[in-house]
Protein backbone atom coordinates (compact mmCIF):
# COMPACT_ATOMS: atom_id res chain seq x y z
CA UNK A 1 -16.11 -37.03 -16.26
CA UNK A 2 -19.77 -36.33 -15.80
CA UNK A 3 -20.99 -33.92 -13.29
CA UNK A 4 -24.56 -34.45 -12.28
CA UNK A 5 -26.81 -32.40 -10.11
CA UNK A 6 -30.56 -32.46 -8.73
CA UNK A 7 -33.28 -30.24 -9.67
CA UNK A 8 -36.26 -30.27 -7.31
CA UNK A 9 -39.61 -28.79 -9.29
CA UNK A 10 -42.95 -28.03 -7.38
CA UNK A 11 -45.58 -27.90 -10.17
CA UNK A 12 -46.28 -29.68 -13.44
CA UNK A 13 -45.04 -27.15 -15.87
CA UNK A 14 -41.84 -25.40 -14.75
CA UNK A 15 -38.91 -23.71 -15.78
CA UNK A 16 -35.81 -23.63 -13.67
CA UNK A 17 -32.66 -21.34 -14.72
CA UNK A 18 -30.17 -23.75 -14.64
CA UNK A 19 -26.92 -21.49 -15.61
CA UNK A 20 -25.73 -20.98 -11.92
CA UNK A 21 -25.65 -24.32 -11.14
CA UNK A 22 -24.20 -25.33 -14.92
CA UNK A 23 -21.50 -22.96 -14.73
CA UNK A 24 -20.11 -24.45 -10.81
CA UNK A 25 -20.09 -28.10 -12.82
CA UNK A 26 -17.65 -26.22 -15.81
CA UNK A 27 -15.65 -25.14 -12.87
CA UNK A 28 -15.18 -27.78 -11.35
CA UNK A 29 -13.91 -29.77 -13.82
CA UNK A 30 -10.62 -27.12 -14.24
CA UNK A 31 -11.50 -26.80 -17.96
CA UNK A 32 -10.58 -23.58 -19.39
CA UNK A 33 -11.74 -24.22 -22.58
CA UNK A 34 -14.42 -26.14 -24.66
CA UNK A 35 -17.81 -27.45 -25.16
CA UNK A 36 -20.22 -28.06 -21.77
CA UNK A 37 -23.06 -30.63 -23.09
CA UNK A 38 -26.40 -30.27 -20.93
CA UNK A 39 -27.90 -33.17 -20.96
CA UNK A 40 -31.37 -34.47 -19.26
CA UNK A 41 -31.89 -38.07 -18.95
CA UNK A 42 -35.69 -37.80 -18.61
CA UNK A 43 -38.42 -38.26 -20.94
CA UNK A 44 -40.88 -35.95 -19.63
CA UNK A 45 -38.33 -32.89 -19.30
CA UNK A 46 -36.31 -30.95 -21.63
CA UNK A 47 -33.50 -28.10 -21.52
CA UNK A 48 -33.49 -25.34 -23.44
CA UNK A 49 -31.67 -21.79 -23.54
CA UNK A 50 -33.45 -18.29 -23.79
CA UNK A 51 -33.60 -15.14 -21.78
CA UNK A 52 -33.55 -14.95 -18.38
CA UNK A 53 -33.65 -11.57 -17.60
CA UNK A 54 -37.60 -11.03 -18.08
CA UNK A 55 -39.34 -14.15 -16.51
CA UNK A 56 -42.03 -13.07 -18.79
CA UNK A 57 -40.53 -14.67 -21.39
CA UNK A 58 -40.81 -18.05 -19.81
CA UNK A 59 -44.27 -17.17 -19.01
CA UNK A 60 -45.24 -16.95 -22.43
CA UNK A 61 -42.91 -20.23 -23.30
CA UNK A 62 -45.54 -21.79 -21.23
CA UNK A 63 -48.73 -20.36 -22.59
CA UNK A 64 -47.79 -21.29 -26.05
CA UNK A 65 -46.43 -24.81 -25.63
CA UNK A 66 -49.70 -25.45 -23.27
CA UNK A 67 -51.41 -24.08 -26.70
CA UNK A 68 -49.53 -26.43 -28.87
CA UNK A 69 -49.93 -29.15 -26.89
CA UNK A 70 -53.24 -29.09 -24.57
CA UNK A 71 -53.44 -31.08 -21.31
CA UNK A 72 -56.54 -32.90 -22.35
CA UNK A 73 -57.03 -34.46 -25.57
CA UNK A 74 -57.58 -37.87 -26.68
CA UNK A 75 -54.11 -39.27 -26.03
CA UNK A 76 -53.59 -42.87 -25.64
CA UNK A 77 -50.56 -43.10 -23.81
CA UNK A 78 -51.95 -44.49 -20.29
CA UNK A 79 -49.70 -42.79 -18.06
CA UNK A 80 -51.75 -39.76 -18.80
CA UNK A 81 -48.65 -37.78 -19.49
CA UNK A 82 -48.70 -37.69 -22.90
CA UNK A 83 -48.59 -33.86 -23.07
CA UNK A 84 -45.11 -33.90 -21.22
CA UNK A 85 -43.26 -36.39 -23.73
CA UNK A 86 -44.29 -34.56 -26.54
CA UNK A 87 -43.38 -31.14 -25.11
CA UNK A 88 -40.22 -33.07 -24.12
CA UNK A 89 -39.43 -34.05 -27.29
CA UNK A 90 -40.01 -30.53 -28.78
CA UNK A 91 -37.45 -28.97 -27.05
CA UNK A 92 -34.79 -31.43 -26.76
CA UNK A 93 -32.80 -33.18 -24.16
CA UNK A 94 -29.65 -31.51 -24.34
CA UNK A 95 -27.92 -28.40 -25.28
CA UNK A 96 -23.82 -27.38 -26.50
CA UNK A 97 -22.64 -24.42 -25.01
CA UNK A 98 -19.26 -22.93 -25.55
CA UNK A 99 -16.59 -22.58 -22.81
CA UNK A 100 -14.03 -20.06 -22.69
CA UNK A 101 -11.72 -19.12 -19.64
CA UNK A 102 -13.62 -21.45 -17.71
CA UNK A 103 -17.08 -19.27 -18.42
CA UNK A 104 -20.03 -20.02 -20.23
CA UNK A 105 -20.24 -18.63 -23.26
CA UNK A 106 -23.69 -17.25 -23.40
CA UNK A 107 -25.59 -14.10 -25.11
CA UNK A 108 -26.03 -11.08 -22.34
CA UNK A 109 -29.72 -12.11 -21.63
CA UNK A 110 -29.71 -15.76 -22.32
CA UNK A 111 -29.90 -18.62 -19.59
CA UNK A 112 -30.33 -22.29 -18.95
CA UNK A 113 -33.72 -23.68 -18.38
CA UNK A 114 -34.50 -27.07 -17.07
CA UNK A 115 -38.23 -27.43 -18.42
CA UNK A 116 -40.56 -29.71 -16.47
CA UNK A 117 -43.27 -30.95 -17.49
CA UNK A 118 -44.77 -33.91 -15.43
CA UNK A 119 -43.72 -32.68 -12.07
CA UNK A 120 -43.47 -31.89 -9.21
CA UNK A 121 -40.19 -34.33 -9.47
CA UNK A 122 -36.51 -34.70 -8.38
CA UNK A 123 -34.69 -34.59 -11.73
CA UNK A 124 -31.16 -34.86 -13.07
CA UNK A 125 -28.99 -32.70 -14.97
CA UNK A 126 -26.19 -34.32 -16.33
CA UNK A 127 -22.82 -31.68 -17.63
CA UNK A 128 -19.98 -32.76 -19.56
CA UNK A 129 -17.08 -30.58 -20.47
CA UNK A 130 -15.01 -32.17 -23.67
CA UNK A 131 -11.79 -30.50 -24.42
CA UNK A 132 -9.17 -31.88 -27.16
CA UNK A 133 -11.06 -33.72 -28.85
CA UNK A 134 -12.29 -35.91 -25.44
């Protein structure tokens, strides 16, 4: 089964930590143990895991991938969005984390980020726990 949740984001380039509400979907699913699959079914968003102890560190995630890929520049994608699908695509739409005792099985400072980058928008995460080979 698929547990999905709603992230709300307020500006155009945003990182959410995600891990909270990832963790509640592991639980409830009664899994004890396995592999959680973060997946976001957007285009113009992206998950990604890193530390979330320092917000800092997103911070500079930002600066650099606003570096890499500048908001103007002669893109011909019409939308004008062009910036978010490629930073989209750079990090990835989904992310394997292991479970164990019904936890998360993350490094002491890392986290879950939902990434926006065409917002503000209502987005989806989608979770799913596999276990035994389901």
């Amino acid at each position: 089964m698929i547990q999905t949740f709603h992230v709300k984001t307020s500006t155009q380039t945003e990182f959410v930590d995600i891990t909270r509400s990832v963790q509640e979907a592991v639980k409830k699913t009664g899994i004890q143990d396995g592999i959680c699959i973060v997946f976001i079914p957007h285009t113009t968003a992206a998950v990604t895991i890193n530390e979330n102890a320092d917000p800092s560190v997103v911070q500079d995630m930002v600066m650099e991938l606003n570096k890499i890929v500048p908001f103007q520049d002669p893109y011909r994608h019409m939308e004008g969005n062009s910036p978010a699908h490629i930073k989209a695509s750079l990090l990835g739409c989904s992310q394997m984390v292991f479970i164990e005792s019904r936890k998360l099985v993350l490094g002491t400072w890392q986290g879950i980020f939902f990434c926006e980058f065409d917002g503000p928008r209502d987005r989806k995460v989608h979770v799913k726990v596999i276990t035994n080979g389901r």
